[in-house]
C-alpha atoms as a PDB file:
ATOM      1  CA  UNK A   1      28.907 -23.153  33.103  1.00  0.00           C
ATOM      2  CA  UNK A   2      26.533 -20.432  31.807  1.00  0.00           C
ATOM      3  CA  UNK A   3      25.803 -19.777  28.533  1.00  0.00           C
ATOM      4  CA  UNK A   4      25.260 -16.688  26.993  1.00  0.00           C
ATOM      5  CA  UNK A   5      21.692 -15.727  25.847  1.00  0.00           C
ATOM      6  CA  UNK A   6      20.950 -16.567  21.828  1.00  0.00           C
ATOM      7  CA  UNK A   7      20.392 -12.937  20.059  1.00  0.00           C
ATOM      8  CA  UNK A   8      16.930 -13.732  17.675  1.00  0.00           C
ATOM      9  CA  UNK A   9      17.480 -13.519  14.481  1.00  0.00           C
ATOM     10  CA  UNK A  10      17.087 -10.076  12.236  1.00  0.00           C
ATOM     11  CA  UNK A  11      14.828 -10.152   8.874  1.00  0.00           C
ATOM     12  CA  UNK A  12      16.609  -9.563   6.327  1.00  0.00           C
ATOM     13  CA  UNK A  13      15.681  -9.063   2.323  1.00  0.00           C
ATOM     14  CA  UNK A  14      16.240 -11.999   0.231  1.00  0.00           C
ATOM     15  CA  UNK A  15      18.162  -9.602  -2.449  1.00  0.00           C
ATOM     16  CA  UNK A  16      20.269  -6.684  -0.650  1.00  0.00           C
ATOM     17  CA  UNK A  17      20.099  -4.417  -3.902  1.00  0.00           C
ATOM     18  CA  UNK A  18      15.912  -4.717  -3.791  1.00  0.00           C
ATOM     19  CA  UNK A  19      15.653  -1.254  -2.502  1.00  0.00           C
ATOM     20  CA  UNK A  20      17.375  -0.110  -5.431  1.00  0.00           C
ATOM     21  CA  UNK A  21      14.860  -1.703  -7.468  1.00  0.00           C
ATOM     22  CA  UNK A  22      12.089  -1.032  -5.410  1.00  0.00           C
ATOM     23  CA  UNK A  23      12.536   3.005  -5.772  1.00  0.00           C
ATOM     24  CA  UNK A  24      11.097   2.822  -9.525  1.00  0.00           C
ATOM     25  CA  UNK A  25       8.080   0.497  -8.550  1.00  0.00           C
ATOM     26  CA  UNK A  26       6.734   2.843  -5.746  1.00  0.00           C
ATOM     27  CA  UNK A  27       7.291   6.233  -8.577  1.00  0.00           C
ATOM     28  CA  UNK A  28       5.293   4.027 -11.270  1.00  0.00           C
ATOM     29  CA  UNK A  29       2.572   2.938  -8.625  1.00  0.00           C
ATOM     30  CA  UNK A  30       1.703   6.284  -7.586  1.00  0.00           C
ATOM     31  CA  UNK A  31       1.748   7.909 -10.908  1.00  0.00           C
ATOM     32  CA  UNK A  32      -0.644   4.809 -12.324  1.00  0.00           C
ATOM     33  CA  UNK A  33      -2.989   5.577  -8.848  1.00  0.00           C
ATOM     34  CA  UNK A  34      -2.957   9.261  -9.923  1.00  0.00           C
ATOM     35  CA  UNK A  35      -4.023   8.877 -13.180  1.00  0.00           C
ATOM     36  CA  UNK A  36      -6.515   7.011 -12.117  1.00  0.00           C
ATOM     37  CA  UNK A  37      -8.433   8.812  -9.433  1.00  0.00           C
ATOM     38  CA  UNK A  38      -7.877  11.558 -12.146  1.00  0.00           C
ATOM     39  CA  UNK A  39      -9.671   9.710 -14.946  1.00  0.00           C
ATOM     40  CA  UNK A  40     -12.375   8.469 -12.365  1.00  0.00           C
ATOM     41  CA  UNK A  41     -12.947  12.284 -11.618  1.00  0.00           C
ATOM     42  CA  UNK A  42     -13.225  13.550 -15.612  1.00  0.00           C
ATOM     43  CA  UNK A  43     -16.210  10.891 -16.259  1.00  0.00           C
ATOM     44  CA  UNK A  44     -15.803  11.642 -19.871  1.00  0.00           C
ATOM     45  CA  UNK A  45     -15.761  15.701 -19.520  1.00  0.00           C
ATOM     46  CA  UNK A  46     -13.051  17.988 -20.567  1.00  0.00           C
ATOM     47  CA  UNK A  47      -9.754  17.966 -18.547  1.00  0.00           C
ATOM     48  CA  UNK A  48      -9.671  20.511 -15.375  1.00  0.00           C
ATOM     49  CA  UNK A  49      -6.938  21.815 -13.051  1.00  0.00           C
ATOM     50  CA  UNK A  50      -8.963  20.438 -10.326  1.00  0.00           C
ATOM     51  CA  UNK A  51      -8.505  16.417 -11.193  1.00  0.00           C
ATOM     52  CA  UNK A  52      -5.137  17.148 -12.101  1.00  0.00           C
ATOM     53  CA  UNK A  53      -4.480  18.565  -8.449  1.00  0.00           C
ATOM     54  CA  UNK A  54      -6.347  15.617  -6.993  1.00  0.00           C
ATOM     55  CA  UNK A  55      -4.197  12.938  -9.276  1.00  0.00           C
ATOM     56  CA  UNK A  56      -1.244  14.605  -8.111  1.00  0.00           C
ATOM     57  CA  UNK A  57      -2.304  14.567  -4.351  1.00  0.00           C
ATOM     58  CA  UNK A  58      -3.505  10.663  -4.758  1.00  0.00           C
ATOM     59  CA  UNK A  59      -0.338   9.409  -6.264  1.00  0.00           C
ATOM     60  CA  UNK A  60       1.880  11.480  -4.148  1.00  0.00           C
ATOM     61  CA  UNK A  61       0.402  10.426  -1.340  1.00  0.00           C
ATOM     62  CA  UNK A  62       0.494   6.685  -1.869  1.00  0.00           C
ATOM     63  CA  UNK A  63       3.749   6.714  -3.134  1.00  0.00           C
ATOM     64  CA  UNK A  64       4.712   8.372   0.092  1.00  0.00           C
ATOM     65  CA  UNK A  65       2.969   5.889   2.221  1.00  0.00           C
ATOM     66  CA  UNK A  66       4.180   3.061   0.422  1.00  0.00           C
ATOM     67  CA  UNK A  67       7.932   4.046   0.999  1.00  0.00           C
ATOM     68  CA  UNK A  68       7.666   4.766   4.512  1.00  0.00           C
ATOM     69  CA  UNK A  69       5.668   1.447   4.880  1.00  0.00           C
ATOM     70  CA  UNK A  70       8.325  -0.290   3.119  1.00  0.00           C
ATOM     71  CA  UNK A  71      11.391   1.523   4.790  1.00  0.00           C
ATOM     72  CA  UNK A  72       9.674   0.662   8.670  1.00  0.00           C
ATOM     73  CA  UNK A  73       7.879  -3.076   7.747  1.00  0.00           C
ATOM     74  CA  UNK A  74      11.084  -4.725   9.262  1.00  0.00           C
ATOM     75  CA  UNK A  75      10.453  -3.356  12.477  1.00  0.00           C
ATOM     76  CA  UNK A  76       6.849  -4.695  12.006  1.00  0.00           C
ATOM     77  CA  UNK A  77       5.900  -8.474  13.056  1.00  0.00           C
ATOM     78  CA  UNK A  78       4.760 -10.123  11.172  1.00  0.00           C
ATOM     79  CA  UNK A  79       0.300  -9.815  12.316  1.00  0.00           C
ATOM     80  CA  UNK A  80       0.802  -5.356  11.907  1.00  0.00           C
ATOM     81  CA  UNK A  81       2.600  -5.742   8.788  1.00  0.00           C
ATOM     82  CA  UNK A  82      -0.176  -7.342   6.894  1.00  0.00           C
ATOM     83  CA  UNK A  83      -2.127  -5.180   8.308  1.00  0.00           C
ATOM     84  CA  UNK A  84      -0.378  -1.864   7.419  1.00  0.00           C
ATOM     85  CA  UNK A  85      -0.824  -3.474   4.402  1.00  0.00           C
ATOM     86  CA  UNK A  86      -4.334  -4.452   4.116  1.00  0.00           C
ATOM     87  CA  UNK A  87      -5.495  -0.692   5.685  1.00  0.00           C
ATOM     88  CA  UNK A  88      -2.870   0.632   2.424  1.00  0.00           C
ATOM     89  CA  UNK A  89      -4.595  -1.093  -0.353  1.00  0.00           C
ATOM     90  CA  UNK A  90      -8.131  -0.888   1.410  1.00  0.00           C
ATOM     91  CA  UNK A  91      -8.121   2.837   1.946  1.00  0.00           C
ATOM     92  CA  UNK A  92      -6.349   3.199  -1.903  1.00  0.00           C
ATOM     93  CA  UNK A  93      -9.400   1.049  -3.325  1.00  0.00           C
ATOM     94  CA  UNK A  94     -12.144   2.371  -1.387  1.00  0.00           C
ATOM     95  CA  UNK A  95     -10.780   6.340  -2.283  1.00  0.00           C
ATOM     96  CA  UNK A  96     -10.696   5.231  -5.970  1.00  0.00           C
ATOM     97  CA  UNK A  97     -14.388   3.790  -5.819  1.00  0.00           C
ATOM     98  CA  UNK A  98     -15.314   6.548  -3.856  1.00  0.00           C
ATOM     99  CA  UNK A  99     -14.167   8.924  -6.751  1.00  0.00           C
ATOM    100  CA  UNK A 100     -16.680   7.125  -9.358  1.00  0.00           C
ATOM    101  CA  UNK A 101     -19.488   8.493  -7.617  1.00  0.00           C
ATOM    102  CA  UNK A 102     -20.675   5.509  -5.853  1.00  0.00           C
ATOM    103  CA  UNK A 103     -21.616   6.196  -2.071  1.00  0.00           C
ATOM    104  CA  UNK A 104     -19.610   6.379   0.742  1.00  0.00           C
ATOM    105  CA  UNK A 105     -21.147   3.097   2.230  1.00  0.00           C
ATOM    106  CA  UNK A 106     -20.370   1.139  -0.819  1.00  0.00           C
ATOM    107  CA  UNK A 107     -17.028   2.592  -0.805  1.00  0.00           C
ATOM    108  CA  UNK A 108     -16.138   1.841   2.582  1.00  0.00           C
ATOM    109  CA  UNK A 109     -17.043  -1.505   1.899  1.00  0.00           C
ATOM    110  CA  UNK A 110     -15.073  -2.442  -0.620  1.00  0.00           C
ATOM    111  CA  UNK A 111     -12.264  -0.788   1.227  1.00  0.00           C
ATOM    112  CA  UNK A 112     -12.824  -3.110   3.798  1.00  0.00           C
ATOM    113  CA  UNK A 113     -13.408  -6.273   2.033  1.00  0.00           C
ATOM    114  CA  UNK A 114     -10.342  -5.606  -0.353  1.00  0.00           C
ATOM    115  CA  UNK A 115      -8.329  -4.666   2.332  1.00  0.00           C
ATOM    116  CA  UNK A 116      -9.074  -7.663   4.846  1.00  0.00           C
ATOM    117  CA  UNK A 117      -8.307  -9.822   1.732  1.00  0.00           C
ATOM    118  CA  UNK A 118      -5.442  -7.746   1.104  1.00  0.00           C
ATOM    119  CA  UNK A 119      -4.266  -8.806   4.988  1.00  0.00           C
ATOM    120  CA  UNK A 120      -4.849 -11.696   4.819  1.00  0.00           C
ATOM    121  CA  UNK A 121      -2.737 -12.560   1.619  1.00  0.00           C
ATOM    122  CA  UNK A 122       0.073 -10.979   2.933  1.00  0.00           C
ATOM    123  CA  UNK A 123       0.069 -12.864   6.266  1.00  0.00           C
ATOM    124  CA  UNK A 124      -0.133 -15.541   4.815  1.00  0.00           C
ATOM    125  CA  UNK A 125       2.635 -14.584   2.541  1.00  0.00           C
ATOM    126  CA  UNK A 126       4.879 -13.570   5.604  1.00  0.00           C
ATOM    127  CA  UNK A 127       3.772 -16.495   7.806  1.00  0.00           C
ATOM    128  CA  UNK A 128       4.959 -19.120   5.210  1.00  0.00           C
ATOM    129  CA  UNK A 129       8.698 -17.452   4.511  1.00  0.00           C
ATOM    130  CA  UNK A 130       9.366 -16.274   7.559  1.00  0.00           C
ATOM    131  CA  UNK A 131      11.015 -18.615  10.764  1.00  0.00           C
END
């Protein structure tokens, strides 16, 4: 007799009504990331339209990522979603480094070392709770 082919399993969210919860979170996070590539900009001078511009780019920007990472990580595995990750916070870190005047080499190294550390928590996060 033949048996029918076992369907894998779909990821799901521990909590269904995260998203709902999550929507506030990724607002906050980009306005905090705005202010603060605006603040690294200023360096203790007077306020300009300028760095407000740029904080409003920055934190729009990463708030936009970070939804559309977090609406499309299911379709991820498990190796690219840590990842996506890791190139997220590395590229956010090394732009906000980048913005205190340091240069681009230092920048783009600690973009890369916070962002392979960044990886590598998260797969290790989605390797351990994940079957």
């Amino acid at each position: 007799m033949a048996a029918h082919a076992a369907v894998p399993p779909r990821r799901q969210r521990v909590d269904p009504h995260a998203g709902a919860v999550a929507w506030p979170i990724f607002v906050i996070l980009g306005a905090a990331y705005g202010f603060w590539a605006a603040f690294n900009l200023r360096d203790g001078g007077p306020v300009t339209g300028g760095q407000i511009a740029v904080g409003f780019i920055a934190g729009g920007s990463l708030t936009i990522l970070s939804v559309l990472l977090y609406l499309f990580q299911d379709r991820l595995p498990r190796e690219l979603r840590a990842g996506a990750y890791g190139v997220l916070v590395g590229c956010a870190l090394g732009f906000l480094y980048a913005q205190t005047g340091a240069s681009i080499l230092r920048s783009v190294g600690l973009g890369a070392a916070l962002g392979a550390a960044a990886a590598a928590a998260m797969f290790y996060i989605f390797y351990t709770r994940e079957d």
